[in-house]
C-alpha atoms as a PDB file:
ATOM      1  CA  UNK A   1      -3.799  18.650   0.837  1.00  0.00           C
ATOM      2  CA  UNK A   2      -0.320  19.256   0.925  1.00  0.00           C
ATOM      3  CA  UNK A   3       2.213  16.132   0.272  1.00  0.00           C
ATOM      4  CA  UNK A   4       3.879  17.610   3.205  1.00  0.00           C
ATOM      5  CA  UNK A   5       1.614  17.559   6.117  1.00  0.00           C
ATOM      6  CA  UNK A   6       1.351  14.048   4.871  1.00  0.00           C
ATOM      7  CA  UNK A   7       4.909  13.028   5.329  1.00  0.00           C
ATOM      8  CA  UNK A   8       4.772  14.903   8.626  1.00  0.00           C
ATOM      9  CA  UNK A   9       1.588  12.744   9.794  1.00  0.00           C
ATOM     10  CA  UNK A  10       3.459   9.883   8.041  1.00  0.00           C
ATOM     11  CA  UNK A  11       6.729  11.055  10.621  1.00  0.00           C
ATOM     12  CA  UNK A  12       4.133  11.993  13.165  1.00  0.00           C
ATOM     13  CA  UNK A  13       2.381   8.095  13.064  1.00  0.00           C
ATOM     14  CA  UNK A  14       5.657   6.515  13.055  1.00  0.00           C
ATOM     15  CA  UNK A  15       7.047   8.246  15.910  1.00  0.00           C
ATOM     16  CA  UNK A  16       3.935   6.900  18.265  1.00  0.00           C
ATOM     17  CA  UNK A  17       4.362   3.699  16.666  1.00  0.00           C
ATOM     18  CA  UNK A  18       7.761   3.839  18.306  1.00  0.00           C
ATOM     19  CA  UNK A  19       6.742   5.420  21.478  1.00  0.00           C
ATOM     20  CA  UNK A  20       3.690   3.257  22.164  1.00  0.00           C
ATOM     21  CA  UNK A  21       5.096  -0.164  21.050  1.00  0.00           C
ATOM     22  CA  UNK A  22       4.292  -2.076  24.227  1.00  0.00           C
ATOM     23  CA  UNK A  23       0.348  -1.540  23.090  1.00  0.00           C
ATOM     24  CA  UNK A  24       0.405  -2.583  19.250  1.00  0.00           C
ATOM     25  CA  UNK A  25       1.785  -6.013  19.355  1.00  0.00           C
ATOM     26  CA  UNK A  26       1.656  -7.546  15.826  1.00  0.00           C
ATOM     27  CA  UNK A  27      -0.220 -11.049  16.630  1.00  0.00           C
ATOM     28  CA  UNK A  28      -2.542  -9.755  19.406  1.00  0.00           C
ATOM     29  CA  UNK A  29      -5.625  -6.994  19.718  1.00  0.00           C
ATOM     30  CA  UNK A  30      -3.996  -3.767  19.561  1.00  0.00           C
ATOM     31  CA  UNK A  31      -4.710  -1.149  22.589  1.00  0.00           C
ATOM     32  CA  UNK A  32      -3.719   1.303  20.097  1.00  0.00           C
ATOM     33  CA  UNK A  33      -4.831   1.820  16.325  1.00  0.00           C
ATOM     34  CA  UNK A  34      -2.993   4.252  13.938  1.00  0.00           C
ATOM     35  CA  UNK A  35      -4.675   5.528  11.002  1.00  0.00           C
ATOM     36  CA  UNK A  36      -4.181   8.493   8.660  1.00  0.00           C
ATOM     37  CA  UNK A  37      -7.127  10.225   7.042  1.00  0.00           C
ATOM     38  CA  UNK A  38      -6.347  12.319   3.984  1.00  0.00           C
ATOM     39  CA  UNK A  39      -9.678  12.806   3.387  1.00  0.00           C
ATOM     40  CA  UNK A  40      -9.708  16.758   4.234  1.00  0.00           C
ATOM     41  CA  UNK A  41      -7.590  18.101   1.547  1.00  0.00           C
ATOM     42  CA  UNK A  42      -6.878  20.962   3.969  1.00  0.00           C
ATOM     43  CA  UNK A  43      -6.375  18.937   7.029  1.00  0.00           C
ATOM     44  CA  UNK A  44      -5.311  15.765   6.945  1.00  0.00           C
ATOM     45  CA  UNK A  45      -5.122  14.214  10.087  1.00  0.00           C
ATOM     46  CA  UNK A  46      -3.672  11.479  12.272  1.00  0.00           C
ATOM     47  CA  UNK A  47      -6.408   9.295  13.970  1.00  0.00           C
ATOM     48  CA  UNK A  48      -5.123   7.025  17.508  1.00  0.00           C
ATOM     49  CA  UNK A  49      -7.652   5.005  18.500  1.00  0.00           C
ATOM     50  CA  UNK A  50      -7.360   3.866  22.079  1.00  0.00           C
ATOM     51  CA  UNK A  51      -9.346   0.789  23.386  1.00  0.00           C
ATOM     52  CA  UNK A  52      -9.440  -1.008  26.670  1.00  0.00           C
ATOM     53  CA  UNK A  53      -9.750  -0.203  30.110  1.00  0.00           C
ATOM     54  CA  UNK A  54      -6.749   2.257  30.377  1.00  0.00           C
ATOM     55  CA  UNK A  55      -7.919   4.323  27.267  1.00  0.00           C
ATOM     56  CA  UNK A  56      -8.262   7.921  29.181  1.00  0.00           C
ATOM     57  CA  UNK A  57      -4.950   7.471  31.019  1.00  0.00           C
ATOM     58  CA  UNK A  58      -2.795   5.981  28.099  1.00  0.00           C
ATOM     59  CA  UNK A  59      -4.821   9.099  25.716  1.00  0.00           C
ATOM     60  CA  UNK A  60      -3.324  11.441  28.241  1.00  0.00           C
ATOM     61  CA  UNK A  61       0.148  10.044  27.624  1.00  0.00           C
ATOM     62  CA  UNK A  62      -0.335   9.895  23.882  1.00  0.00           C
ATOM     63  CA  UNK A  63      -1.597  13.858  23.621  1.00  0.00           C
ATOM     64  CA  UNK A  64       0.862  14.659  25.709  1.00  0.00           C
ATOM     65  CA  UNK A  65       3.872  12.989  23.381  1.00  0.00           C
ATOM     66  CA  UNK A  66       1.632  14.462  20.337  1.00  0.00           C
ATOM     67  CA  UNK A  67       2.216  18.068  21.891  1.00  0.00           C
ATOM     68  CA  UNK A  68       5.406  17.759  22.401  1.00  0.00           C
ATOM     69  CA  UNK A  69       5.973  16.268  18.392  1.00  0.00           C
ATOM     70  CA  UNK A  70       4.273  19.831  17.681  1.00  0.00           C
ATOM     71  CA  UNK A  71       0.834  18.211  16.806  1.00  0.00           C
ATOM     72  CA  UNK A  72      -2.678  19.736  17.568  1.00  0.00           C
ATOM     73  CA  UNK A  73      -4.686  17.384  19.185  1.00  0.00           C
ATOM     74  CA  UNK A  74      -8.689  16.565  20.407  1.00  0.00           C
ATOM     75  CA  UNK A  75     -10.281  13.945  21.363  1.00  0.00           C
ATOM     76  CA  UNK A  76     -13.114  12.037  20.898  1.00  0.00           C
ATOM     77  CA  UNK A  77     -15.119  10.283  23.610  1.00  0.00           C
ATOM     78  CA  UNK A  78     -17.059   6.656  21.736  1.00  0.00           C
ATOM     79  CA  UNK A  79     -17.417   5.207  25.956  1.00  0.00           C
ATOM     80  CA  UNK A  80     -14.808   5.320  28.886  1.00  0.00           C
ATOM     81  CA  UNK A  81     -13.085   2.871  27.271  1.00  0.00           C
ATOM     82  CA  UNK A  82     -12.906   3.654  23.244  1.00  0.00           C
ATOM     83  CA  UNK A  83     -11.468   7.212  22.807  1.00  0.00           C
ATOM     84  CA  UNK A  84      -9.734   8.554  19.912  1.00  0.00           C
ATOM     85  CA  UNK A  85      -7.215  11.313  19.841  1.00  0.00           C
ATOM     86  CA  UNK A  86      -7.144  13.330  16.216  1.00  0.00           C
ATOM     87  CA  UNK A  87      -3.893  14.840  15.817  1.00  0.00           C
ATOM     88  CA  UNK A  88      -2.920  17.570  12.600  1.00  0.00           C
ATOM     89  CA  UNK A  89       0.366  19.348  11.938  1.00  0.00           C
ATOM     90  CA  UNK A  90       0.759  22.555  10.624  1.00  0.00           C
END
């Protein structure tokens, strides 16, 4: 792992954090979760979990704002309404 795809995840997470505000108020359940696994020493990666009834829409909007950041994105489908979007950077 390389200390600088980190910091780019690191830039990466707190640039949704920004974007997505409105869904990741501090005293209420959060629509969206932001995690960084560092697990892979090769690719570390960015992990948005979406829950709640808008998950595919608002996971379009968030891989869509991860593109244009310059991440790679998938997702992953847990039901119609818990999806999470991995993201890496070169």
């Amino acid at each position: 792992m390389t200390t600088d795809s980190v910091d780019s995840l690191e830039d990466l997470a707190s640039r949704v954090d920004e974007e997505f505000a409105s869904y990741r108020r501090s005293n209420e359940f959060k629509t969206i979760s932001l995690i960084i696994d560092s697990g892979s020493s090769e690719h570390p990666t960015l992990i948005v979990h979406i829950d709640g009834e808008e998950a595919s829409s608002l996971a379009d909007r968030v891989e869509e704002f991860l593109a244009k950041n310059g991440a790679h994105s998938q997702r992953e489908y847990h039901s119609d309404t818990d999806i999470r979007v991995l993201a890496t950077v070169d």
